[in-house]
PDB file of N, CA and C in Angstrom:
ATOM      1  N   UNK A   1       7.225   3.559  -1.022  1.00  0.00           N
ATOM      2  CA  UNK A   1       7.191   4.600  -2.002  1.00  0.00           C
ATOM      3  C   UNK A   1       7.118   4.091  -3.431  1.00  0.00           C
ATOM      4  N   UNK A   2       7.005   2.885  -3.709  1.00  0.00           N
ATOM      5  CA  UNK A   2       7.361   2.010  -4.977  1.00  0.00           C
ATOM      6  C   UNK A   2       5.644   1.115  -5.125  1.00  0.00           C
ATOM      7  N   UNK A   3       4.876   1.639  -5.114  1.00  0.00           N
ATOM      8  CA  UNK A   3       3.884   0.577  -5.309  1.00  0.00           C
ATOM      9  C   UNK A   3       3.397  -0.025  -6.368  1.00  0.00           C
ATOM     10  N   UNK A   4       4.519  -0.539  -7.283  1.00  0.00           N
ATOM     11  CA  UNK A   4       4.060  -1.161  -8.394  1.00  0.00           C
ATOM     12  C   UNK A   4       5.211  -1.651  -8.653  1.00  0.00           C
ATOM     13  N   UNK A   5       6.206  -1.955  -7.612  1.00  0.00           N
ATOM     14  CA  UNK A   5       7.685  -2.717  -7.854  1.00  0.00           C
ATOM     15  C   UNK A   5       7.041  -4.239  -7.728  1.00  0.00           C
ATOM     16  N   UNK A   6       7.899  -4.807  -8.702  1.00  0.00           N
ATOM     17  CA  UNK A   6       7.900  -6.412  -9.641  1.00  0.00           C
ATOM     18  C   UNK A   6       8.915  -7.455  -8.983  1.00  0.00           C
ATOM     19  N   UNK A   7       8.985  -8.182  -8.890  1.00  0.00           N
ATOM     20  CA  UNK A   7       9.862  -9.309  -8.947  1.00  0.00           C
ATOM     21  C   UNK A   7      10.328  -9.408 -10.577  1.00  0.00           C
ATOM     22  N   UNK A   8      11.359  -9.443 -11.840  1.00  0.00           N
ATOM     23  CA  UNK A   8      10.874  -9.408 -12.621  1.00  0.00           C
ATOM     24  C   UNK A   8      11.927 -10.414 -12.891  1.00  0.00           C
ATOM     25  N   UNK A   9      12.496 -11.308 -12.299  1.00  0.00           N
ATOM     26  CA  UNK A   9      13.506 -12.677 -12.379  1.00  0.00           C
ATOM     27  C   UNK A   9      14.234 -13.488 -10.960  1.00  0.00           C
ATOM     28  N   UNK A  10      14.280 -13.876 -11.269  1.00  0.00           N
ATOM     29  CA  UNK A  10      15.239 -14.827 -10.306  1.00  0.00           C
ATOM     30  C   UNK A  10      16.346 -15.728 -10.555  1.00  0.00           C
ATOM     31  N   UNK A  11      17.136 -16.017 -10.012  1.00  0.00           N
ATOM     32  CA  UNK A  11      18.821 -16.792 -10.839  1.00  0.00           C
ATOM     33  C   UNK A  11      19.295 -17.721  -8.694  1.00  0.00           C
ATOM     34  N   UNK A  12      18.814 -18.843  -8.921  1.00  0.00           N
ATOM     35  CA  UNK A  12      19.477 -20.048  -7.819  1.00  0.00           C
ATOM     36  C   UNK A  12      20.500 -20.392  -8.811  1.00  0.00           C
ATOM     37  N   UNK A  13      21.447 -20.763  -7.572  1.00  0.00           N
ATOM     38  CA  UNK A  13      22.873 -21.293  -7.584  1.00  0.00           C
ATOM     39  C   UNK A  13      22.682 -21.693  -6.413  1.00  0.00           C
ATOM     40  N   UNK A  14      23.217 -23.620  -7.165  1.00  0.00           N
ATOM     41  CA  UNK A  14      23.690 -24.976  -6.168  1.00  0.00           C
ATOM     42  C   UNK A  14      24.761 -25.030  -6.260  1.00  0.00           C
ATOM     43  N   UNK A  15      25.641 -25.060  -5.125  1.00  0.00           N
ATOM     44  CA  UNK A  15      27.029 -25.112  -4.996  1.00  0.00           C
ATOM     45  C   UNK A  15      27.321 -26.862  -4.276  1.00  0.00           C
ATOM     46  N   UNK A  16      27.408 -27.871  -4.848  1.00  0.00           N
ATOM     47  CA  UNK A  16      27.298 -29.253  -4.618  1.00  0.00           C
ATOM     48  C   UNK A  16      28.449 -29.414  -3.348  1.00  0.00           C
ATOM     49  N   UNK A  17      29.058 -28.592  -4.217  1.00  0.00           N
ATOM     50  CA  UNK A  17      30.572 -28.958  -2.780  1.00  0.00           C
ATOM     51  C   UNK A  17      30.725 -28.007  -1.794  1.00  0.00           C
ATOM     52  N   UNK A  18      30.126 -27.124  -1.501  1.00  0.00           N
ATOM     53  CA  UNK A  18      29.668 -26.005  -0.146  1.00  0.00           C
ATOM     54  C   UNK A  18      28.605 -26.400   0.398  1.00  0.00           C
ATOM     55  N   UNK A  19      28.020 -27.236  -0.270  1.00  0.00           N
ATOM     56  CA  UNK A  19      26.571 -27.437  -0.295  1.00  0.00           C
ATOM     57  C   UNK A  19      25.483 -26.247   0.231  1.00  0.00           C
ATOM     58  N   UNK A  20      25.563 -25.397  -0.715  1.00  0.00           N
ATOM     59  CA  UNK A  20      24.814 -24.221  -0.676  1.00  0.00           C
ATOM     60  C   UNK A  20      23.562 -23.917  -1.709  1.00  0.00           C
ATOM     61  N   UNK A  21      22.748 -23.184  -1.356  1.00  0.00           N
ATOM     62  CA  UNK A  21      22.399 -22.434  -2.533  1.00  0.00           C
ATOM     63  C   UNK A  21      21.484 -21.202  -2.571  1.00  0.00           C
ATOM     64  N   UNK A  22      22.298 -20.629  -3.492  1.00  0.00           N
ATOM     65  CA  UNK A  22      21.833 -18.614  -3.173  1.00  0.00           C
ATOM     66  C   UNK A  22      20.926 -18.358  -4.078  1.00  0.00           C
ATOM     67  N   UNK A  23      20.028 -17.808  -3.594  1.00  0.00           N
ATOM     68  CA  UNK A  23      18.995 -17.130  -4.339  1.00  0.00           C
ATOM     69  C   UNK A  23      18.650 -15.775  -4.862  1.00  0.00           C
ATOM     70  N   UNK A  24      18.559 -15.287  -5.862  1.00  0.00           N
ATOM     71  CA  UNK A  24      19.301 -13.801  -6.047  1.00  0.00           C
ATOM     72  C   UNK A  24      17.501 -13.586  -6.397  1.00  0.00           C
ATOM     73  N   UNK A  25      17.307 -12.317  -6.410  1.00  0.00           N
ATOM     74  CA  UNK A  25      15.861 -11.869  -6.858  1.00  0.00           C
ATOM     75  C   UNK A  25      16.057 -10.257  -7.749  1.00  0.00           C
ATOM     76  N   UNK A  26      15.448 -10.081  -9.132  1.00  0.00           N
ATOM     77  CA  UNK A  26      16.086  -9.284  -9.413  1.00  0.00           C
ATOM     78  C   UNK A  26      14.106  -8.605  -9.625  1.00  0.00           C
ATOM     79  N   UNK A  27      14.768  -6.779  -9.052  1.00  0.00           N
ATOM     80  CA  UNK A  27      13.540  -6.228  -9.056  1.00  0.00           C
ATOM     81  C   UNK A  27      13.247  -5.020  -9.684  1.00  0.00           C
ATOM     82  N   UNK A  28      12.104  -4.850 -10.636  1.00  0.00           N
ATOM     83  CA  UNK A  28      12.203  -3.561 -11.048  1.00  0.00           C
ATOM     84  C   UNK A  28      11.163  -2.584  -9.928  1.00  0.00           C
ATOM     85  N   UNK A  29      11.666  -1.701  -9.424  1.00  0.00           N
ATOM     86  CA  UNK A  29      11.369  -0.750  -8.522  1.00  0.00           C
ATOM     87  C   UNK A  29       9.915  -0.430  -9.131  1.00  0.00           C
ATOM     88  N   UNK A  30       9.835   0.058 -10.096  1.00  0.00           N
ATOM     89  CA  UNK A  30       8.437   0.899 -10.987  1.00  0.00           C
ATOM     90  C   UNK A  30       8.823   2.375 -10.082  1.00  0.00           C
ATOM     91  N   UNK A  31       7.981   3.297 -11.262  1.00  0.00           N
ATOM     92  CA  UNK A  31       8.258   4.721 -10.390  1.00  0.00           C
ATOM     93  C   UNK A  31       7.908   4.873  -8.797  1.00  0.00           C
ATOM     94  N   UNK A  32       8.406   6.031  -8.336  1.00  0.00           N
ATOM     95  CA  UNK A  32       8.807   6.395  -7.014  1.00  0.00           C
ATOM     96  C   UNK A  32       6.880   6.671  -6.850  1.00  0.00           C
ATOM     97  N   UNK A  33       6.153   6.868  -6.017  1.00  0.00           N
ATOM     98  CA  UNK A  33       5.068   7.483  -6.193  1.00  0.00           C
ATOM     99  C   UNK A  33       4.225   8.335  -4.653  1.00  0.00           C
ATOM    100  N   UNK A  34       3.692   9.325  -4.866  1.00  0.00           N
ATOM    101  CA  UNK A  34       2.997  10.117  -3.580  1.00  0.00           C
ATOM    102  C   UNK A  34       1.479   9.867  -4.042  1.00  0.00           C
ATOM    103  N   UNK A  35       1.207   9.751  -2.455  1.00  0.00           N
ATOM    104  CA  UNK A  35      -0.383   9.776  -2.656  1.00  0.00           C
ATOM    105  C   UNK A  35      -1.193  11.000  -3.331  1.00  0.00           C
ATOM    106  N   UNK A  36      -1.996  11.552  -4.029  1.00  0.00           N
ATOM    107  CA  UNK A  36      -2.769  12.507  -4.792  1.00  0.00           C
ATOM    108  C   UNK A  36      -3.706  12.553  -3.839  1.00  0.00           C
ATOM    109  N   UNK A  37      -5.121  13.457  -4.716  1.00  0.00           N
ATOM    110  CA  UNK A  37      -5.865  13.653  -4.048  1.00  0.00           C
ATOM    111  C   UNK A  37      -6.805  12.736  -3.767  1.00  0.00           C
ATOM    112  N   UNK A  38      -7.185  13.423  -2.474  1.00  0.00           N
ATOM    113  CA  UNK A  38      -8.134  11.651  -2.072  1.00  0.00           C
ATOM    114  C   UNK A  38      -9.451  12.096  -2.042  1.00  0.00           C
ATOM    115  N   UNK A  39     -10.310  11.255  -2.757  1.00  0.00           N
ATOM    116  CA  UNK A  39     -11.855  11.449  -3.116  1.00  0.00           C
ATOM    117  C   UNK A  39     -12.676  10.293  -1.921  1.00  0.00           C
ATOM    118  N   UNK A  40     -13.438  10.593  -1.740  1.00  0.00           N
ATOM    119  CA  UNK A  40     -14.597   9.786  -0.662  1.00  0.00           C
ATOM    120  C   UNK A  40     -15.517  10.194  -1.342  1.00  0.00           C
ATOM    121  N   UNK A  41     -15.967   8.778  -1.760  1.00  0.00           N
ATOM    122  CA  UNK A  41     -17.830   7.982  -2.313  1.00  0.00           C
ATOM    123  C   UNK A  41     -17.845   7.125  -1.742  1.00  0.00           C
ATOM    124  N   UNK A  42     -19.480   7.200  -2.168  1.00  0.00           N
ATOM    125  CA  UNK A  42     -20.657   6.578  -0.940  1.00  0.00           C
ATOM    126  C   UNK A  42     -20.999   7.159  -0.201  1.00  0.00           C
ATOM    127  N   UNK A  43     -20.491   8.040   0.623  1.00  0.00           N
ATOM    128  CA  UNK A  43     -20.542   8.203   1.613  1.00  0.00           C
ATOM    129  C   UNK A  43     -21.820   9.667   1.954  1.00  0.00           C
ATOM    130  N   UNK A  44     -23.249   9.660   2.572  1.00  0.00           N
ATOM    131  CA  UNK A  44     -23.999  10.499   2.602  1.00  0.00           C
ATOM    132  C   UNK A  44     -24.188  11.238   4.096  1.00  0.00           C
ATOM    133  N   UNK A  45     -23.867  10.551   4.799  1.00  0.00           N
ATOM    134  CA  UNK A  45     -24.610  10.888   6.138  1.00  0.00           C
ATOM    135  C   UNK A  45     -22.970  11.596   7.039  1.00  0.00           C
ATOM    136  N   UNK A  46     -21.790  11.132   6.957  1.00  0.00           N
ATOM    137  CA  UNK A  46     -20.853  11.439   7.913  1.00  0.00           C
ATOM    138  C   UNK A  46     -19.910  12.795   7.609  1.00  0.00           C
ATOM    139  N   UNK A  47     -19.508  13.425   8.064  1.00  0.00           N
ATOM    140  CA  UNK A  47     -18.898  14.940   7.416  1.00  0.00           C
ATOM    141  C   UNK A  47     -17.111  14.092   7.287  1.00  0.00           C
ATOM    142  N   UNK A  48     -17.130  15.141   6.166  1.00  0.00           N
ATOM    143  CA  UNK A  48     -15.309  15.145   5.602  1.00  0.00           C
ATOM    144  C   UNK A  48     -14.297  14.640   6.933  1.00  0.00           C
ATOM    145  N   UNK A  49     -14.866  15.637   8.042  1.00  0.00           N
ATOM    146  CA  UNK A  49     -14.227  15.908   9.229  1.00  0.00           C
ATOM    147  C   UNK A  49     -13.599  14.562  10.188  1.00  0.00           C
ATOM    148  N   UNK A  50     -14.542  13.686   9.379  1.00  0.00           N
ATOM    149  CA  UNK A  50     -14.510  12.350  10.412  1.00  0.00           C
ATOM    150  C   UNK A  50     -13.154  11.692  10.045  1.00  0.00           C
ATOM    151  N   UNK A  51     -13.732  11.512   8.866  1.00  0.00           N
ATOM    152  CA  UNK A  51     -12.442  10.902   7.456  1.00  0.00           C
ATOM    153  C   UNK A  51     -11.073  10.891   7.361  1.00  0.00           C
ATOM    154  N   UNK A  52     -10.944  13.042   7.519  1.00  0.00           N
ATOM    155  CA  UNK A  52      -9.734  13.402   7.773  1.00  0.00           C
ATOM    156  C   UNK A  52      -9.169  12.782   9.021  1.00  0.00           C
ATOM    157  N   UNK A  53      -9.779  13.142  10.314  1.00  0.00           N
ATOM    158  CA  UNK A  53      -9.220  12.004  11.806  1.00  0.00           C
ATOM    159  C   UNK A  53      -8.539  10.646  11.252  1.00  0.00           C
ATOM    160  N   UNK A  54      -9.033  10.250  10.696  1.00  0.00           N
ATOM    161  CA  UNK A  54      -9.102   8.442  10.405  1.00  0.00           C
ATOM    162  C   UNK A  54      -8.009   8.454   9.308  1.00  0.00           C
ATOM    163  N   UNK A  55      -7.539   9.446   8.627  1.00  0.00           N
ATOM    164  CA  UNK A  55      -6.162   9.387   7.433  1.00  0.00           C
ATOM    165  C   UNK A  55      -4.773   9.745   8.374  1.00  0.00           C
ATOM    166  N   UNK A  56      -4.238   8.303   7.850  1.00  0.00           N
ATOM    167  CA  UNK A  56      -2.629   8.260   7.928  1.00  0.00           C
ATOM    168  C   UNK A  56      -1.867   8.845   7.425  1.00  0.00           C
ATOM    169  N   UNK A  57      -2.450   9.060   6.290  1.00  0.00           N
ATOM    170  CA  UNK A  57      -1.653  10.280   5.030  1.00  0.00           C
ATOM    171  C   UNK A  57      -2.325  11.587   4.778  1.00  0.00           C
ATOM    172  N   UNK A  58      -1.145  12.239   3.927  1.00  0.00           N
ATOM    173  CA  UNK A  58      -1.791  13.408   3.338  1.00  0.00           C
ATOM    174  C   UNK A  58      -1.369  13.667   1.547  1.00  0.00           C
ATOM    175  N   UNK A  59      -1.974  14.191   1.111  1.00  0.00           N
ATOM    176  CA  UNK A  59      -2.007  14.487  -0.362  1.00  0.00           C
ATOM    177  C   UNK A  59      -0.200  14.834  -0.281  1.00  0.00           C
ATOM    178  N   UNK A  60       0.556  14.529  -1.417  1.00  0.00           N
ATOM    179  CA  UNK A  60       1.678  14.611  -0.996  1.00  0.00           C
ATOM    180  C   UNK A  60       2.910  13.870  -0.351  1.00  0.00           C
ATOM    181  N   UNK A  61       2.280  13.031   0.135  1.00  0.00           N
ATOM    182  CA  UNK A  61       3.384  11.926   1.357  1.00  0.00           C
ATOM    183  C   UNK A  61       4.012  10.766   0.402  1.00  0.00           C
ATOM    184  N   UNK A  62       4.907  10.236   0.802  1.00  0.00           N
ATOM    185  CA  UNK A  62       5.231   9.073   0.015  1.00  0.00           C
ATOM    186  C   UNK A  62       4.251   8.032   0.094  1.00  0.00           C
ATOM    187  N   UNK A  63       4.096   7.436  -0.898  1.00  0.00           N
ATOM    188  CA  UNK A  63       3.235   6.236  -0.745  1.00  0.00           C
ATOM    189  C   UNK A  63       3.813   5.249  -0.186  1.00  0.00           C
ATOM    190  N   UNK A  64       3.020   4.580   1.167  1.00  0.00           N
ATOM    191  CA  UNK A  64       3.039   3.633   1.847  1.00  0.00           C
ATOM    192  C   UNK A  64       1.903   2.822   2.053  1.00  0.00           C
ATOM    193  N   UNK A  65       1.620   1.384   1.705  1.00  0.00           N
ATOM    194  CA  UNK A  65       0.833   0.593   1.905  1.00  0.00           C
ATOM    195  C   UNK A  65       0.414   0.480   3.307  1.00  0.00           C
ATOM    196  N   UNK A  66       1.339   0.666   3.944  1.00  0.00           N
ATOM    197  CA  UNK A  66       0.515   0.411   5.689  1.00  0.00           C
ATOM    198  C   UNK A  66       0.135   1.718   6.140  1.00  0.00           C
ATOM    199  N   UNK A  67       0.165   2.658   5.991  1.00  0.00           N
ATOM    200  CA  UNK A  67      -0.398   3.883   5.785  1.00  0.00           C
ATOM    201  C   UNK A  67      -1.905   3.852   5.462  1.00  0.00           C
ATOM    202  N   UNK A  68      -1.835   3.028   3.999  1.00  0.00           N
ATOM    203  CA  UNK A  68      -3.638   2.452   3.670  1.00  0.00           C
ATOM    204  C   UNK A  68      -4.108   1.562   4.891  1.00  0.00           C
ATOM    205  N   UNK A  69      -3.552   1.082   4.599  1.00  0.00           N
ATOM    206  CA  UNK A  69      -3.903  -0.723   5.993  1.00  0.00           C
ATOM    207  C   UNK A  69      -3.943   0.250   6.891  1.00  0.00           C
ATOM    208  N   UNK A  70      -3.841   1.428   7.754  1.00  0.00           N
ATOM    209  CA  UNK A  70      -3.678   1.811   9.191  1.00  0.00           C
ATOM    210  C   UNK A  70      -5.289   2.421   8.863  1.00  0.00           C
ATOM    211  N   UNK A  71      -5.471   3.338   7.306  1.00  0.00           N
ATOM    212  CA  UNK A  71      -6.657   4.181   7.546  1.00  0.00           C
ATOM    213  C   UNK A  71      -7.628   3.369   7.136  1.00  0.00           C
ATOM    214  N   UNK A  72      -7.946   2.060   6.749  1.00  0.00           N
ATOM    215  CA  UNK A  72      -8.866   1.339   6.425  1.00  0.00           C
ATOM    216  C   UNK A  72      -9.161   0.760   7.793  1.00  0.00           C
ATOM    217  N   UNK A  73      -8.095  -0.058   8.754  1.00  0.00           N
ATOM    218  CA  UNK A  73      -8.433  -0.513  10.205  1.00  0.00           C
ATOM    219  C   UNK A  73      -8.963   0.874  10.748  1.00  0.00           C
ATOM    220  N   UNK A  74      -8.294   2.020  11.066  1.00  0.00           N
ATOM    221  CA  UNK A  74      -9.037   3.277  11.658  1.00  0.00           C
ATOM    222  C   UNK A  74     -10.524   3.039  11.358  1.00  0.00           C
ATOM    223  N   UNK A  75     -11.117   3.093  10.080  1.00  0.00           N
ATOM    224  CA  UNK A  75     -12.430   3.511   9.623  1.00  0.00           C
ATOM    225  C   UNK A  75     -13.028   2.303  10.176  1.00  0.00           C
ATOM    226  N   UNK A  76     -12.899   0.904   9.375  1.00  0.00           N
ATOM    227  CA  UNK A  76     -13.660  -0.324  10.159  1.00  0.00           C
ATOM    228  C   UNK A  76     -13.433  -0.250  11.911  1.00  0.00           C
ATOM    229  N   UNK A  77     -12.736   0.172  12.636  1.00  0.00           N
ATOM    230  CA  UNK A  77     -13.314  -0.002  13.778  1.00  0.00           C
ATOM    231  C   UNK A  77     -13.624   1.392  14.459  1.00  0.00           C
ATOM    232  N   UNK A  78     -13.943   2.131  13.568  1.00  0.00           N
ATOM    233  CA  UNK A  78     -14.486   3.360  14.187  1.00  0.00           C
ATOM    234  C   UNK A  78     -16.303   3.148  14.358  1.00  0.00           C
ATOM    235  N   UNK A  79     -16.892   1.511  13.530  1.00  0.00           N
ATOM    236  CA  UNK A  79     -17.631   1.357  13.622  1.00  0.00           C
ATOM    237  C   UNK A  79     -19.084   2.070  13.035  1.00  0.00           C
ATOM    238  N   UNK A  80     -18.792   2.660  11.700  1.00  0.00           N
ATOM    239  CA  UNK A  80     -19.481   3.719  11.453  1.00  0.00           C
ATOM    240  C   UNK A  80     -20.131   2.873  10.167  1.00  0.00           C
ATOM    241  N   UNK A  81     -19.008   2.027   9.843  1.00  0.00           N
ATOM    242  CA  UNK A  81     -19.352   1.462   8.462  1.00  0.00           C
ATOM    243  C   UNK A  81     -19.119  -0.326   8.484  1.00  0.00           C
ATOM    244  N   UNK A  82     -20.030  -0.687   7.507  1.00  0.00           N
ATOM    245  CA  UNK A  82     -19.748  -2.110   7.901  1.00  0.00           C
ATOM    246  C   UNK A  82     -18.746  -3.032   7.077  1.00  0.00           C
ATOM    247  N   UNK A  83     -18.520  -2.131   5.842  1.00  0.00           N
ATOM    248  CA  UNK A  83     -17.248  -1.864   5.017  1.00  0.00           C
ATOM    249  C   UNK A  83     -16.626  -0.913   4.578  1.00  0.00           C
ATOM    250  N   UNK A  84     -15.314  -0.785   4.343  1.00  0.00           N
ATOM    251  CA  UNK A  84     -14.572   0.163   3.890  1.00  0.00           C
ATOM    252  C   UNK A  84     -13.392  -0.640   2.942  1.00  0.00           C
ATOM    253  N   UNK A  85     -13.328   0.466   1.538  1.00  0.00           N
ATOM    254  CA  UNK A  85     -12.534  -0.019   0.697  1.00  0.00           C
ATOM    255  C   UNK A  85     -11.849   1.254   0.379  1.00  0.00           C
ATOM    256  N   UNK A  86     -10.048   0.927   0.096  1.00  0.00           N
ATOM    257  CA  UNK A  86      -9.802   2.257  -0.270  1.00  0.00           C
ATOM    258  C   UNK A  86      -8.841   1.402  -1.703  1.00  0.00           C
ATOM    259  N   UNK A  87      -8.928   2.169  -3.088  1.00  0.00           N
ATOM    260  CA  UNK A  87      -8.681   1.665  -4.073  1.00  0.00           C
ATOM    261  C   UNK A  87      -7.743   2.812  -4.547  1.00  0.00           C
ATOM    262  N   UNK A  88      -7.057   2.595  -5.577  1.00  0.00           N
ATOM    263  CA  UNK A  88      -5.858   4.082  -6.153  1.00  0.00           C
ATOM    264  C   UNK A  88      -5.565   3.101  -7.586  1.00  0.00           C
ATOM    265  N   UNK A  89      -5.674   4.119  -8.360  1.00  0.00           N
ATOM    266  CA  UNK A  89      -5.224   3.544  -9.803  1.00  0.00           C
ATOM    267  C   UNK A  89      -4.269   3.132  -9.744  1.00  0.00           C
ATOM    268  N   UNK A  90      -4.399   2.367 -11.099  1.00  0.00           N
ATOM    269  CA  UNK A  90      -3.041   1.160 -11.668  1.00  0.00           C
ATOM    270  C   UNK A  90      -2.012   1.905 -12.187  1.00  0.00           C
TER     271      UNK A  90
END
């Protein structure tokens, strides 16, 4: 739901006499975000209808990256196309 969360530091600690050392990662989340509406270009010959089958999401849903990754594998092996790219603003 965070697709623009950062790594935005890090802080190791060597503990010589535990002989340890912890690694802390500090992260800024970036806003919460839902997928919008979804536009299809390029595309001349196949109906809406196909597209919709092949989406993991819907206008509305939390944003999830494997959600993309599921409807981009759907489309490449539905075999219709010999690429597929799905892109969403910065």
């Amino acid at each position: 739901g965070y697709p623009f969360a950062k790594i935005s530091g890090q802080e190791v600690i060597a503990d010589q006499e535990e002989k340890t050392i912890s690694v802390n990662f500090f992260v800024n989340s970036g806003p919460r975000a839902k997928f919008g509406e979804i536009n299809i270009t390029g595309n001349h010959r196949t109906r809406r209808r196909y597209f919709n089958k092949k989406l993991f999401w819907s206008e509305g849903d939390i944003f999830s990256p494997n959600k993309i990754q599921c409807t981009q594998n759907a489309l490449e092996l539905g075999g219709l196309f010999s690429s597929v790219s799905i892109v969403y603003p910065d």
